[in-house]
PDB file of N, CA and C in Angstrom:
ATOM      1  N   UNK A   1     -36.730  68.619 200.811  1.00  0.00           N
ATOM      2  CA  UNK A   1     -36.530  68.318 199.409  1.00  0.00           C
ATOM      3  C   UNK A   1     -37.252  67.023 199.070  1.00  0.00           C
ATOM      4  N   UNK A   2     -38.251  66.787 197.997  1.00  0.00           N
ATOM      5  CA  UNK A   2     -38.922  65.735 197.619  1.00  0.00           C
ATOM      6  C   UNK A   2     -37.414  64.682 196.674  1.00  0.00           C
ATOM      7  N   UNK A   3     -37.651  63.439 196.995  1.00  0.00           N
ATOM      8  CA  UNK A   3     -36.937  63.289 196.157  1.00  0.00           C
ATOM      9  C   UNK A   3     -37.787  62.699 194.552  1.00  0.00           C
ATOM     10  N   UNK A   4     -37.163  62.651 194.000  1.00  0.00           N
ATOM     11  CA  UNK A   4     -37.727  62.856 192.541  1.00  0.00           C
ATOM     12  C   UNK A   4     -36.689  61.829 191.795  1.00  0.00           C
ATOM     13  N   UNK A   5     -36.810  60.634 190.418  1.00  0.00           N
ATOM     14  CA  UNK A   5     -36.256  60.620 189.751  1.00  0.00           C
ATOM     15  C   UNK A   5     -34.940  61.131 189.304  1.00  0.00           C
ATOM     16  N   UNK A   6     -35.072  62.634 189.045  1.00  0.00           N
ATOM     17  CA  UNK A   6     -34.133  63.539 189.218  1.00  0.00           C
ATOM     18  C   UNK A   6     -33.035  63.804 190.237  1.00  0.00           C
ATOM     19  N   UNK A   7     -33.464  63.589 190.981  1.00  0.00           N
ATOM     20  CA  UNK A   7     -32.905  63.853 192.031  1.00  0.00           C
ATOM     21  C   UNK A   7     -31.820  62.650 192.177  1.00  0.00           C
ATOM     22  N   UNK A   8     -32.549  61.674 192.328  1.00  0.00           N
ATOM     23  CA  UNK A   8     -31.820  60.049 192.250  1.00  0.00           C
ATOM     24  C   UNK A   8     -30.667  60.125 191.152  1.00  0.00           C
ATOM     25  N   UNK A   9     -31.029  60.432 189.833  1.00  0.00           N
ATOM     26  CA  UNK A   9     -29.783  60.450 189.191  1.00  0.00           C
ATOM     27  C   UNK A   9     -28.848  61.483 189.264  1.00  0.00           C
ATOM     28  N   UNK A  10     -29.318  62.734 189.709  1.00  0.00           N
ATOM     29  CA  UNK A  10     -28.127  63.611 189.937  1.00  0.00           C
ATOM     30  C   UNK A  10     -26.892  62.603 191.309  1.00  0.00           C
ATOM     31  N   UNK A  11     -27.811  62.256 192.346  1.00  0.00           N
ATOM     32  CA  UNK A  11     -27.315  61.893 193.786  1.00  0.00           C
ATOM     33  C   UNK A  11     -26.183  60.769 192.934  1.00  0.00           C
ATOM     34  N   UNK A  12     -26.411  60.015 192.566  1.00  0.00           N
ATOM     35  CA  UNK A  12     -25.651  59.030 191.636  1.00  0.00           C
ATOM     36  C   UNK A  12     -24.715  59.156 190.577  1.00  0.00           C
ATOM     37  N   UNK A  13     -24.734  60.590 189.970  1.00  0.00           N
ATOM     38  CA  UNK A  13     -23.861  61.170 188.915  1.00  0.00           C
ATOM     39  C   UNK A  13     -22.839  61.341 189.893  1.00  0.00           C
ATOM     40  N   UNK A  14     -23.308  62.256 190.846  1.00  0.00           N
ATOM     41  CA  UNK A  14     -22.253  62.767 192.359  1.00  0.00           C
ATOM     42  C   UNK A  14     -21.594  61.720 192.614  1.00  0.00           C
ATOM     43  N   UNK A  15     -22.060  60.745 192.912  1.00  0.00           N
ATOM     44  CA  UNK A  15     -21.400  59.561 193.749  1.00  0.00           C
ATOM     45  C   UNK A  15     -20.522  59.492 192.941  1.00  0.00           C
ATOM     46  N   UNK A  16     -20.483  59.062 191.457  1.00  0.00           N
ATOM     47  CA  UNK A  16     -19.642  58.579 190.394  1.00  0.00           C
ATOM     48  C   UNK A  16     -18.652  59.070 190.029  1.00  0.00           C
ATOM     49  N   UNK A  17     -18.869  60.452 189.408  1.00  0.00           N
ATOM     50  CA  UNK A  17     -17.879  61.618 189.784  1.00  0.00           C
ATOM     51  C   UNK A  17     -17.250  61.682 191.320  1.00  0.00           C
ATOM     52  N   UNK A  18     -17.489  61.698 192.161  1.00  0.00           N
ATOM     53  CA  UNK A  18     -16.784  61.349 193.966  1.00  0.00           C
ATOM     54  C   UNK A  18     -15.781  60.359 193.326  1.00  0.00           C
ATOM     55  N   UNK A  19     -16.386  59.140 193.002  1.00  0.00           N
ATOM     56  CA  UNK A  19     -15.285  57.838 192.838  1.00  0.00           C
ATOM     57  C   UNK A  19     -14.553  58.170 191.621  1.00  0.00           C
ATOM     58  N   UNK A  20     -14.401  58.408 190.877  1.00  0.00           N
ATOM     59  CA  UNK A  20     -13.416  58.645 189.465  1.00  0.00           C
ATOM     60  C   UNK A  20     -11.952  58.925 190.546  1.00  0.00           C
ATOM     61  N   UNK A  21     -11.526  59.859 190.905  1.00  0.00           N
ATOM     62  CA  UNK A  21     -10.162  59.867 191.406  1.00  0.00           C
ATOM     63  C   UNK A  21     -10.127  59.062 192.150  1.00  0.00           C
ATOM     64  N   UNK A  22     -11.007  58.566 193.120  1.00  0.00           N
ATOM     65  CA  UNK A  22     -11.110  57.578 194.361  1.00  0.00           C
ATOM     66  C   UNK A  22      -9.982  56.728 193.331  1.00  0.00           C
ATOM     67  N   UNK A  23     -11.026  55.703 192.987  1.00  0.00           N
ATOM     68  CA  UNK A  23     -10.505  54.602 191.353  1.00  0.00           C
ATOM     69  C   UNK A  23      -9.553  54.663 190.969  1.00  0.00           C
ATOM     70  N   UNK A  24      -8.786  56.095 190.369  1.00  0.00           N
ATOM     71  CA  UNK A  24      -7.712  55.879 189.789  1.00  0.00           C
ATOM     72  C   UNK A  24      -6.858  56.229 190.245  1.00  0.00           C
ATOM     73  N   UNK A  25      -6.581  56.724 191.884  1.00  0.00           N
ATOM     74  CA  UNK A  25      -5.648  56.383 193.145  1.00  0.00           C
ATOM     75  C   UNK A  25      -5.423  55.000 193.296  1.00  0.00           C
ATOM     76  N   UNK A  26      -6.601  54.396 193.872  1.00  0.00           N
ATOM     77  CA  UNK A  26      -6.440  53.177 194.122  1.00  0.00           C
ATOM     78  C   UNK A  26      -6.177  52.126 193.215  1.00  0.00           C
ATOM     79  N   UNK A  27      -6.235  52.161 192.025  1.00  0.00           N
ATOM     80  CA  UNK A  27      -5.752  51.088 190.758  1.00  0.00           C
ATOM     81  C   UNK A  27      -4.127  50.910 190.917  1.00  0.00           C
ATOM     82  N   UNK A  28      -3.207  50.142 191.003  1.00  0.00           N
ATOM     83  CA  UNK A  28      -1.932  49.534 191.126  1.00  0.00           C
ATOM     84  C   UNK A  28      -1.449  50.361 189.437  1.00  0.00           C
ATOM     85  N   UNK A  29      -0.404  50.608 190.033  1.00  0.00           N
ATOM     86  CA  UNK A  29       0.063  51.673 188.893  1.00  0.00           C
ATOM     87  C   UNK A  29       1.279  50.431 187.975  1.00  0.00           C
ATOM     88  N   UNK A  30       1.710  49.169 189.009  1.00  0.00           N
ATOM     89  CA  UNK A  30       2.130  48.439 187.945  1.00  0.00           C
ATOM     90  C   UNK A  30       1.339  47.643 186.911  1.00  0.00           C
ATOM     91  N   UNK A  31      -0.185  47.591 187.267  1.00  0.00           N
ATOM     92  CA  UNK A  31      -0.889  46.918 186.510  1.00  0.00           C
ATOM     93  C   UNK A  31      -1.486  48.297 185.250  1.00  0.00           C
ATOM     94  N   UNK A  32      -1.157  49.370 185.327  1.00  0.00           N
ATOM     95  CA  UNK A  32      -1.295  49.897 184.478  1.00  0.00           C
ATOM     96  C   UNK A  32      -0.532  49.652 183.223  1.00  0.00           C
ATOM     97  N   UNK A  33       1.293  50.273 183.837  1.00  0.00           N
ATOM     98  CA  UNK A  33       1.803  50.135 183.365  1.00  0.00           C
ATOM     99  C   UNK A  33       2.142  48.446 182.496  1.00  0.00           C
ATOM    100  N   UNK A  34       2.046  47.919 182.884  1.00  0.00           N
ATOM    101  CA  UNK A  34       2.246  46.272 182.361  1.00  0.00           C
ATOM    102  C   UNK A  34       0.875  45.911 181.438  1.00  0.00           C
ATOM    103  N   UNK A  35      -0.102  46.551 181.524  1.00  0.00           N
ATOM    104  CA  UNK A  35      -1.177  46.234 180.889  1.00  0.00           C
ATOM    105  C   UNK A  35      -0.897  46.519 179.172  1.00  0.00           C
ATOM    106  N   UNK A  36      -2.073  45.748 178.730  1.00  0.00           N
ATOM    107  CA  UNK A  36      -1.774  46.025 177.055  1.00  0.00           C
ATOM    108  C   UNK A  36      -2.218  47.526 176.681  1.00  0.00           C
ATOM    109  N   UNK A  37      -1.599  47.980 175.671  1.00  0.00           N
ATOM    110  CA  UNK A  37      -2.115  49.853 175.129  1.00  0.00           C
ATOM    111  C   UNK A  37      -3.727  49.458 174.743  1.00  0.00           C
ATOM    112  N   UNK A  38      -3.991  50.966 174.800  1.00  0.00           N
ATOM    113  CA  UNK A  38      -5.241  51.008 174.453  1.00  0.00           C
ATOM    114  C   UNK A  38      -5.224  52.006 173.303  1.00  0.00           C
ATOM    115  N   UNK A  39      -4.007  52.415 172.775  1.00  0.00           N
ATOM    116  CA  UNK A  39      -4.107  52.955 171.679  1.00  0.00           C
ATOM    117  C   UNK A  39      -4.179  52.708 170.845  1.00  0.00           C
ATOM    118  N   UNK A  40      -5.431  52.761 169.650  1.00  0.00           N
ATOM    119  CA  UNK A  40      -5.252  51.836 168.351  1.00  0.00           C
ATOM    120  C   UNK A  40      -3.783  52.030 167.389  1.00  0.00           C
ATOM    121  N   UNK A  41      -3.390  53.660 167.048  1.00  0.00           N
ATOM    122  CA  UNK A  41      -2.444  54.379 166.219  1.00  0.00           C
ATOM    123  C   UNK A  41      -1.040  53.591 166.323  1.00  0.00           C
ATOM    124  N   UNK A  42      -1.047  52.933 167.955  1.00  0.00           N
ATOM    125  CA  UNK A  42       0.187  52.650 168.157  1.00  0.00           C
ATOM    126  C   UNK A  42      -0.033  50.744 168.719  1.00  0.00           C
ATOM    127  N   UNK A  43      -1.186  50.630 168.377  1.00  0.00           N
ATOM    128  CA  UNK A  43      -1.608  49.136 168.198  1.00  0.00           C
ATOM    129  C   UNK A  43      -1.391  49.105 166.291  1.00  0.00           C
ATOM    130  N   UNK A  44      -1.548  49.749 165.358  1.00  0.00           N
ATOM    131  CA  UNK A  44      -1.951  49.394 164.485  1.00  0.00           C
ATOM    132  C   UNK A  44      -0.340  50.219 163.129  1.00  0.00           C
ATOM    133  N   UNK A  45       0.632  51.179 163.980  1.00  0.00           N
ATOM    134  CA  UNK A  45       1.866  51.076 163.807  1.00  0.00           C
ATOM    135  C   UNK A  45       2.795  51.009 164.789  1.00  0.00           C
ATOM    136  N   UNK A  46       2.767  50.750 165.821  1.00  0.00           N
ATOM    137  CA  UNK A  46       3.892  50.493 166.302  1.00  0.00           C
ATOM    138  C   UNK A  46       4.401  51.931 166.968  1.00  0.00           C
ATOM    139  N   UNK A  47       3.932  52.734 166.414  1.00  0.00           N
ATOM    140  CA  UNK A  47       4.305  54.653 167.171  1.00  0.00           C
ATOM    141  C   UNK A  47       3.675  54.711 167.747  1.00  0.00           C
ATOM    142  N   UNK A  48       3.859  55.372 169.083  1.00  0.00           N
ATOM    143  CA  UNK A  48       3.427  55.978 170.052  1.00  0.00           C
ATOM    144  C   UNK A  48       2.453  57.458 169.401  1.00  0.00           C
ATOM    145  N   UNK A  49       1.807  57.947 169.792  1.00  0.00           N
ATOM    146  CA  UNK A  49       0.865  58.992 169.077  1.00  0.00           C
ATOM    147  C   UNK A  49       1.005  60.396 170.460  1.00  0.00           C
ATOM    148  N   UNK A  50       0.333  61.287 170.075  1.00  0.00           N
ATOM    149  CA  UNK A  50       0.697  62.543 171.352  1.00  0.00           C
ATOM    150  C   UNK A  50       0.080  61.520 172.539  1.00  0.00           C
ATOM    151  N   UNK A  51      -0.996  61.350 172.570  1.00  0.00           N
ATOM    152  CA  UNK A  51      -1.307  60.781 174.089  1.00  0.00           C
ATOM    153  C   UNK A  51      -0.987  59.979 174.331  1.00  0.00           C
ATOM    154  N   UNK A  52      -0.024  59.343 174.094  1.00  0.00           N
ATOM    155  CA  UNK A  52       0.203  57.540 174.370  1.00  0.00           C
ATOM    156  C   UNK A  52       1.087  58.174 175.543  1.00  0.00           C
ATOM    157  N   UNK A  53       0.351  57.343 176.601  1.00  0.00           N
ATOM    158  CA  UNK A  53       1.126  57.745 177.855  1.00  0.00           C
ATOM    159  C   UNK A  53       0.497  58.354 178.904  1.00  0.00           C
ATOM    160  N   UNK A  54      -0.529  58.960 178.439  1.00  0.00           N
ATOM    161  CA  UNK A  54      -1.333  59.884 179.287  1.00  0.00           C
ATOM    162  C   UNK A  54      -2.410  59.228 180.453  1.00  0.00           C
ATOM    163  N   UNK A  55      -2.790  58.061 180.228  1.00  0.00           N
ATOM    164  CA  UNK A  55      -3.488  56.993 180.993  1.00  0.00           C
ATOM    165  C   UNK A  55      -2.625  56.624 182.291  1.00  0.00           C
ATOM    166  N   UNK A  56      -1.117  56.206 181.736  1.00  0.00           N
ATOM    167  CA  UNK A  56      -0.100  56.041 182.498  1.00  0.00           C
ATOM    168  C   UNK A  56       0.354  57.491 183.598  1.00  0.00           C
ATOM    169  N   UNK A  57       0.353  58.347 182.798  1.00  0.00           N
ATOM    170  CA  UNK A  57       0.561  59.670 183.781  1.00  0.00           C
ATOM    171  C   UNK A  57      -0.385  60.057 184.371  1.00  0.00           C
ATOM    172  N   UNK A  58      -1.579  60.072 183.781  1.00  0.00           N
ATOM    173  CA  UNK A  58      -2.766  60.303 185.055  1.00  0.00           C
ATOM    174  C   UNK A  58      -2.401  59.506 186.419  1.00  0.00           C
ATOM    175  N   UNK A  59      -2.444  58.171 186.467  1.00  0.00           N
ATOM    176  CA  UNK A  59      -2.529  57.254 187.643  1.00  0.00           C
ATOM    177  C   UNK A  59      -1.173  57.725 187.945  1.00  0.00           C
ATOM    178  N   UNK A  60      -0.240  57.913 187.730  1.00  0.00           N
ATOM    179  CA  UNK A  60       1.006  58.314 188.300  1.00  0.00           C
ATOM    180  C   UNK A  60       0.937  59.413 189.067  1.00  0.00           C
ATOM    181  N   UNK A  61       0.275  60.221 188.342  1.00  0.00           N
ATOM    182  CA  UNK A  61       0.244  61.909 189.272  1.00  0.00           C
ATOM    183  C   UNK A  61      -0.888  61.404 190.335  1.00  0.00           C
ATOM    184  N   UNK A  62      -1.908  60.781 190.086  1.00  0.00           N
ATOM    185  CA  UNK A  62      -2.913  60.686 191.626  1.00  0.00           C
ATOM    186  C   UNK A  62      -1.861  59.877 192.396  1.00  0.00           C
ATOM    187  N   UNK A  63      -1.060  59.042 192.095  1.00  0.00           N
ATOM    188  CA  UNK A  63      -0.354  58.564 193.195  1.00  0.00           C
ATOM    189  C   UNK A  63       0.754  59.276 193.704  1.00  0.00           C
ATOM    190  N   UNK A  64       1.170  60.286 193.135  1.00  0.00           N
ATOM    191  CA  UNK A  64       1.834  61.200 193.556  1.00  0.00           C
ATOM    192  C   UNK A  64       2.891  61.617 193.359  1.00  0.00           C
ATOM    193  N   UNK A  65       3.803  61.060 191.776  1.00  0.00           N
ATOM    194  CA  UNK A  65       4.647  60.319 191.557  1.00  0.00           C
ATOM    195  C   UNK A  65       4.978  61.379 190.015  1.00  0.00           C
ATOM    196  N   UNK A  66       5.179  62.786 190.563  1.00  0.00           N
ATOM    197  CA  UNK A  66       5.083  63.657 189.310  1.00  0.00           C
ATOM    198  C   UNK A  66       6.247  63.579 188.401  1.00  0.00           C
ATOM    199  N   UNK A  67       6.926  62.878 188.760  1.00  0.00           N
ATOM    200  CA  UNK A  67       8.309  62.825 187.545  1.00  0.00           C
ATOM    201  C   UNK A  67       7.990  61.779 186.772  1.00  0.00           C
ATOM    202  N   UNK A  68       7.488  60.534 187.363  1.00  0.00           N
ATOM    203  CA  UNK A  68       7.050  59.990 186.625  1.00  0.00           C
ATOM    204  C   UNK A  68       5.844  59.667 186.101  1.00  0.00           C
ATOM    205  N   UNK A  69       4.770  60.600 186.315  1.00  0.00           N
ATOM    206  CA  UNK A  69       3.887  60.859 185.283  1.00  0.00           C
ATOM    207  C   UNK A  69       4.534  61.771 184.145  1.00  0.00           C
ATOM    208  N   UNK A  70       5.615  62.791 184.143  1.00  0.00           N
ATOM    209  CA  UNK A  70       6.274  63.319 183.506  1.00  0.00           C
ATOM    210  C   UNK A  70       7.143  62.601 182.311  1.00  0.00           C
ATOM    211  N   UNK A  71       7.483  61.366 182.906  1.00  0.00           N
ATOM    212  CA  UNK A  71       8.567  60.444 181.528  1.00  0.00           C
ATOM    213  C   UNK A  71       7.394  59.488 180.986  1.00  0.00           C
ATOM    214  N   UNK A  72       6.198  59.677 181.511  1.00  0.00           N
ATOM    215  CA  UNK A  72       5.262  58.650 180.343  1.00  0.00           C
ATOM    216  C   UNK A  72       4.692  59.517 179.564  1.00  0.00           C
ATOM    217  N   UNK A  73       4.212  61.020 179.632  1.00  0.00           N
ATOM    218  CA  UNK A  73       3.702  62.205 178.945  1.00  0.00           C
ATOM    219  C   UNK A  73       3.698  63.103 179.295  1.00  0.00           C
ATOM    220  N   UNK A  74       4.441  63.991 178.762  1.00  0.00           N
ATOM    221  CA  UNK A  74       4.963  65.740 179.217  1.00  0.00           C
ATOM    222  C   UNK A  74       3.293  65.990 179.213  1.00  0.00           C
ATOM    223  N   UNK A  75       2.557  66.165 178.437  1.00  0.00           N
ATOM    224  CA  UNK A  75       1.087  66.411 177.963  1.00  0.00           C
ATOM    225  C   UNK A  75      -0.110  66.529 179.326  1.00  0.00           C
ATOM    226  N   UNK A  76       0.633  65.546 180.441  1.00  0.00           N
ATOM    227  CA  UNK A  76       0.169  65.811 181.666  1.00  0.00           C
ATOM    228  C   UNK A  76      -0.220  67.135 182.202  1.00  0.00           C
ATOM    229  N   UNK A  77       1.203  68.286 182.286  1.00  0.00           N
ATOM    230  CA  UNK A  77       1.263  69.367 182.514  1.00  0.00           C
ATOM    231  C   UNK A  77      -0.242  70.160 182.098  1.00  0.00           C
ATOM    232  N   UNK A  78      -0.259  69.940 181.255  1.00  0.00           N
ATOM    233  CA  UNK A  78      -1.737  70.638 180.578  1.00  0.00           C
ATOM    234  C   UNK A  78      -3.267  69.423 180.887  1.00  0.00           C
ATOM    235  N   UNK A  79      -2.663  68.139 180.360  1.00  0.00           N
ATOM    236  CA  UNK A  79      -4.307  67.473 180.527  1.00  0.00           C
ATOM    237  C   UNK A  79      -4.712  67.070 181.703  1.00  0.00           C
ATOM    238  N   UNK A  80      -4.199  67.577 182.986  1.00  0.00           N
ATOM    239  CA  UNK A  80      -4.345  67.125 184.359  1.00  0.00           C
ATOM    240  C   UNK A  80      -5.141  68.388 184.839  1.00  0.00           C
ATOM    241  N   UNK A  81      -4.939  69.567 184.542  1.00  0.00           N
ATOM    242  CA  UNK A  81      -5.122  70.716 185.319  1.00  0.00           C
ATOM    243  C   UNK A  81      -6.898  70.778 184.218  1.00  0.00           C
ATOM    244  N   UNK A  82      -6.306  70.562 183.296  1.00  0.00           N
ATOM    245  CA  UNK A  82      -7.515  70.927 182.159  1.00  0.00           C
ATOM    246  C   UNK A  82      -8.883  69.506 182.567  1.00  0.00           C
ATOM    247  N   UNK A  83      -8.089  68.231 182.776  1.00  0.00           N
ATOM    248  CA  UNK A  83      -9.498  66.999 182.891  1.00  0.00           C
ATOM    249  C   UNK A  83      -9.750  67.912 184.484  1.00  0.00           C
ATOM    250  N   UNK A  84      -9.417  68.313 185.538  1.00  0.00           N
ATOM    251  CA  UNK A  84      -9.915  68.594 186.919  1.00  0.00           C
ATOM    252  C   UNK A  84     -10.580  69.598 186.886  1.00  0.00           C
ATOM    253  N   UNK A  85     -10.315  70.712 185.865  1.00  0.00           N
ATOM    254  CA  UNK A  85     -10.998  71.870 185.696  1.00  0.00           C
ATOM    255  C   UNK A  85     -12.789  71.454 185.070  1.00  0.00           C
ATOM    256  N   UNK A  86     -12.352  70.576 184.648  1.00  0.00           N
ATOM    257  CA  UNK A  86     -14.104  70.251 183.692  1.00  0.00           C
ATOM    258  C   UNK A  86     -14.701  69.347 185.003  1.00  0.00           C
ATOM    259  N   UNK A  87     -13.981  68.258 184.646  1.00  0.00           N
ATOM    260  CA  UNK A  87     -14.470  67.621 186.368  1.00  0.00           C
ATOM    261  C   UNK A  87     -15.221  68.183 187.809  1.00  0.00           C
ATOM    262  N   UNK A  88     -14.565  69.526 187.765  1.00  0.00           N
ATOM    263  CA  UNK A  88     -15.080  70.121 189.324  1.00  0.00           C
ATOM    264  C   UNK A  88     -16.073  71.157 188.616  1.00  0.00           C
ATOM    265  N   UNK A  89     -15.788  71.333 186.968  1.00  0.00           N
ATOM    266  CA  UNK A  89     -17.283  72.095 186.463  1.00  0.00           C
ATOM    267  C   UNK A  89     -18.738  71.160 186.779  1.00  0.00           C
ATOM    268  N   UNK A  90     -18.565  70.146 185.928  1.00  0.00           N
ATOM    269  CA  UNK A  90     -19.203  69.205 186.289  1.00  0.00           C
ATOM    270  C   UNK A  90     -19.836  68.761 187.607  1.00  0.00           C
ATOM    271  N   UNK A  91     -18.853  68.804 188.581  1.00  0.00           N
ATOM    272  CA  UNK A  91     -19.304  68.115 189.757  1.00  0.00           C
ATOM    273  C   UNK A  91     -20.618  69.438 190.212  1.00  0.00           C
ATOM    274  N   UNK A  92     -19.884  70.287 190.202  1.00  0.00           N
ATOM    275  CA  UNK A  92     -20.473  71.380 191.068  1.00  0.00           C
ATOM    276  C   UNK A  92     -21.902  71.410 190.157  1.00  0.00           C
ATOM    277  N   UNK A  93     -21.943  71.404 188.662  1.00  0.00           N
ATOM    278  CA  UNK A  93     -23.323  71.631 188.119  1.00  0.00           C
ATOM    279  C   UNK A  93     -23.889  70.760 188.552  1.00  0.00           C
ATOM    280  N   UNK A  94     -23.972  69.574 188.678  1.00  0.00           N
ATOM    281  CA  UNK A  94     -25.039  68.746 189.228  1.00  0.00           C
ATOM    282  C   UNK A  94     -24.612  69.098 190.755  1.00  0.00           C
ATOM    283  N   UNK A  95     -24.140  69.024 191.535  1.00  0.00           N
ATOM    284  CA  UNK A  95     -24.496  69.654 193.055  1.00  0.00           C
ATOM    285  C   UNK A  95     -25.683  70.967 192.851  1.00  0.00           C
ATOM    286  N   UNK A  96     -25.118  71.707 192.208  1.00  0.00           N
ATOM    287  CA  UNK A  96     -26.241  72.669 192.261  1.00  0.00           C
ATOM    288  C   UNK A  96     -27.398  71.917 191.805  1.00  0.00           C
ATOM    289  N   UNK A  97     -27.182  71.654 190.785  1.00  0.00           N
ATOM    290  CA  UNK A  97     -28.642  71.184 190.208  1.00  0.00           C
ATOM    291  C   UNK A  97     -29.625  69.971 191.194  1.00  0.00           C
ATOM    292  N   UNK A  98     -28.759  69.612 192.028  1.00  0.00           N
ATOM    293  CA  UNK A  98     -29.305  68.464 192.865  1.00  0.00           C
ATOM    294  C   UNK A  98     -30.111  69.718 194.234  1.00  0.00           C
ATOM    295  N   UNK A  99     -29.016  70.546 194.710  1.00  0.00           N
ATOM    296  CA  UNK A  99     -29.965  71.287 196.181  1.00  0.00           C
ATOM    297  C   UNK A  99     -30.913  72.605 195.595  1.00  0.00           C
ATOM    298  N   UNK A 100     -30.938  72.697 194.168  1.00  0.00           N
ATOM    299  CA  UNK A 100     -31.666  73.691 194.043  1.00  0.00           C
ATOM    300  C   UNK A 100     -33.225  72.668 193.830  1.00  0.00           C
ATOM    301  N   UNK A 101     -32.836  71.503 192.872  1.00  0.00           N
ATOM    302  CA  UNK A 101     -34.582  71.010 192.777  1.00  0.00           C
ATOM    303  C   UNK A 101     -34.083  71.260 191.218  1.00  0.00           C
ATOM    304  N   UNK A 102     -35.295  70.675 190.503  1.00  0.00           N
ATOM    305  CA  UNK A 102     -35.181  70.986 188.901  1.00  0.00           C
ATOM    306  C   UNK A 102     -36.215  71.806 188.879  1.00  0.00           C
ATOM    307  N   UNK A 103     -35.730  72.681 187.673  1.00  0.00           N
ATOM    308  CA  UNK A 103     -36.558  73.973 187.005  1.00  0.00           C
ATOM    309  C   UNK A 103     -38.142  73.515 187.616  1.00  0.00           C
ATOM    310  N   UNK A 104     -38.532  72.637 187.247  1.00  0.00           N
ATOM    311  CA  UNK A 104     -40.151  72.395 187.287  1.00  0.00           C
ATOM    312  C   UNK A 104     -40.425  72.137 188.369  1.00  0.00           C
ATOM    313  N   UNK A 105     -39.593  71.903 189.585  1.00  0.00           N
ATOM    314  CA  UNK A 105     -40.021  71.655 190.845  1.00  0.00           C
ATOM    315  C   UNK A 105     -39.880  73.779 191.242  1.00  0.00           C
ATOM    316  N   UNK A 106     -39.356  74.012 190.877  1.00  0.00           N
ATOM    317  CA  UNK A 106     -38.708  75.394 191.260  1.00  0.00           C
ATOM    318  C   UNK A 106     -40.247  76.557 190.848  1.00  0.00           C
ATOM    319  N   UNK A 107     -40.756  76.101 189.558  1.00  0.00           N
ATOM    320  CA  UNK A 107     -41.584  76.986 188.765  1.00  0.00           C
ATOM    321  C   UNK A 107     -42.966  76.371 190.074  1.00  0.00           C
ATOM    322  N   UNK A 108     -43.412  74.986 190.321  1.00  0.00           N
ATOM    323  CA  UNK A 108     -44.304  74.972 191.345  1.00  0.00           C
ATOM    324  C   UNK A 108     -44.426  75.388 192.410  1.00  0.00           C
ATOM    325  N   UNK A 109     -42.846  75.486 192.913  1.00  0.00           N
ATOM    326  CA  UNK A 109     -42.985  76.565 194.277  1.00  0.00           C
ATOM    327  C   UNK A 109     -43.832  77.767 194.203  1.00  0.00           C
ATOM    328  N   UNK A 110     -43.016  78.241 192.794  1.00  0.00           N
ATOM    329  CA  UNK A 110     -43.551  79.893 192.686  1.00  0.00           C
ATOM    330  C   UNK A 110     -44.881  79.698 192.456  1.00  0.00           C
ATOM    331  N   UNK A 111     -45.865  79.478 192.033  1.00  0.00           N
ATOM    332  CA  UNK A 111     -47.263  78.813 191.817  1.00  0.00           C
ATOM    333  C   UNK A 111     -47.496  78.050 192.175  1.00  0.00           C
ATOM    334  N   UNK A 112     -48.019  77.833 193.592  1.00  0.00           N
ATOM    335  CA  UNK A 112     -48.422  76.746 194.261  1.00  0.00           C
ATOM    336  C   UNK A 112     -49.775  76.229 193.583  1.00  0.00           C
TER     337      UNK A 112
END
C-alpha cells in the first residue's frame, strides 16, 4: 500500500475515533459531574431541557455504572446504542476506505 495524504488522514481519523471511548472511560466521572452545564436552555432558564444529563450518562455507562447513567437521563437507553451504532458506521467506513486505497488509486491499478 503506497501511503498517500489520504491515507494519513484516514490512519488518523482511526486513531481518533479508537480514542473517543478510550477518553470518555478514562475522564473522572466526579469531575464531570461537578463541572459547570454546558447547556445553554438550562444556563439561560434554569430548566433542565431533554438532554440535560446525557453528557453525564454517557461517562457513567462507559464506566459501567448503568443505574446511574439512568438517574442523570433515561434518554441514554436510546442515545447510547444509537451514538455506537453511527460510531462503528463510521469507524468501519474509513477502515475500509483506508485498506482498499482511494477510488483513484483503485482506477490506476485497473489501467496501469
Amino acid at each position: 500500500m503506497r501511503v498517500t495524504r489520504d491515507s494519513i488522514i484516514r490512519a488518523v481519523t482511526i486513531a481518533l475515533f479508537l480514542a473517543i471511548p478510550l477518553l470518555i472511560a478514562i475522564v473522572d466521572q466526579d469531575w464531570v459531574n461537578d463541572g459547570p452545564t454546558l447547556c445553554l436552555h438550562k444556563r439561560f432558564t434554569g430548566e433542565d431541557c431533554m438532554g440535560c444529563g446525557l453528557t453525564r450518562a454517557m461517562v457513567a455507562l462507559m464506566h459501567g455504572h448503568l443505574g446511574e447513567a439512568l438517574t442523570f437521563n433515561r434518554g441514554i437507553v436510546i442515545a447510547a446504542p444509537v451514538l455506537g451504532a453511527l460510531w462503528l458506521r463510521e469507524l468501519h467506513r474509513h477502515a475500509r476506505a483506508l485498506l482498499q486505497g482511494s477510488p483513484r488509486a483503485a482506477k490506476e491499478r485497473l489501467n496501469p
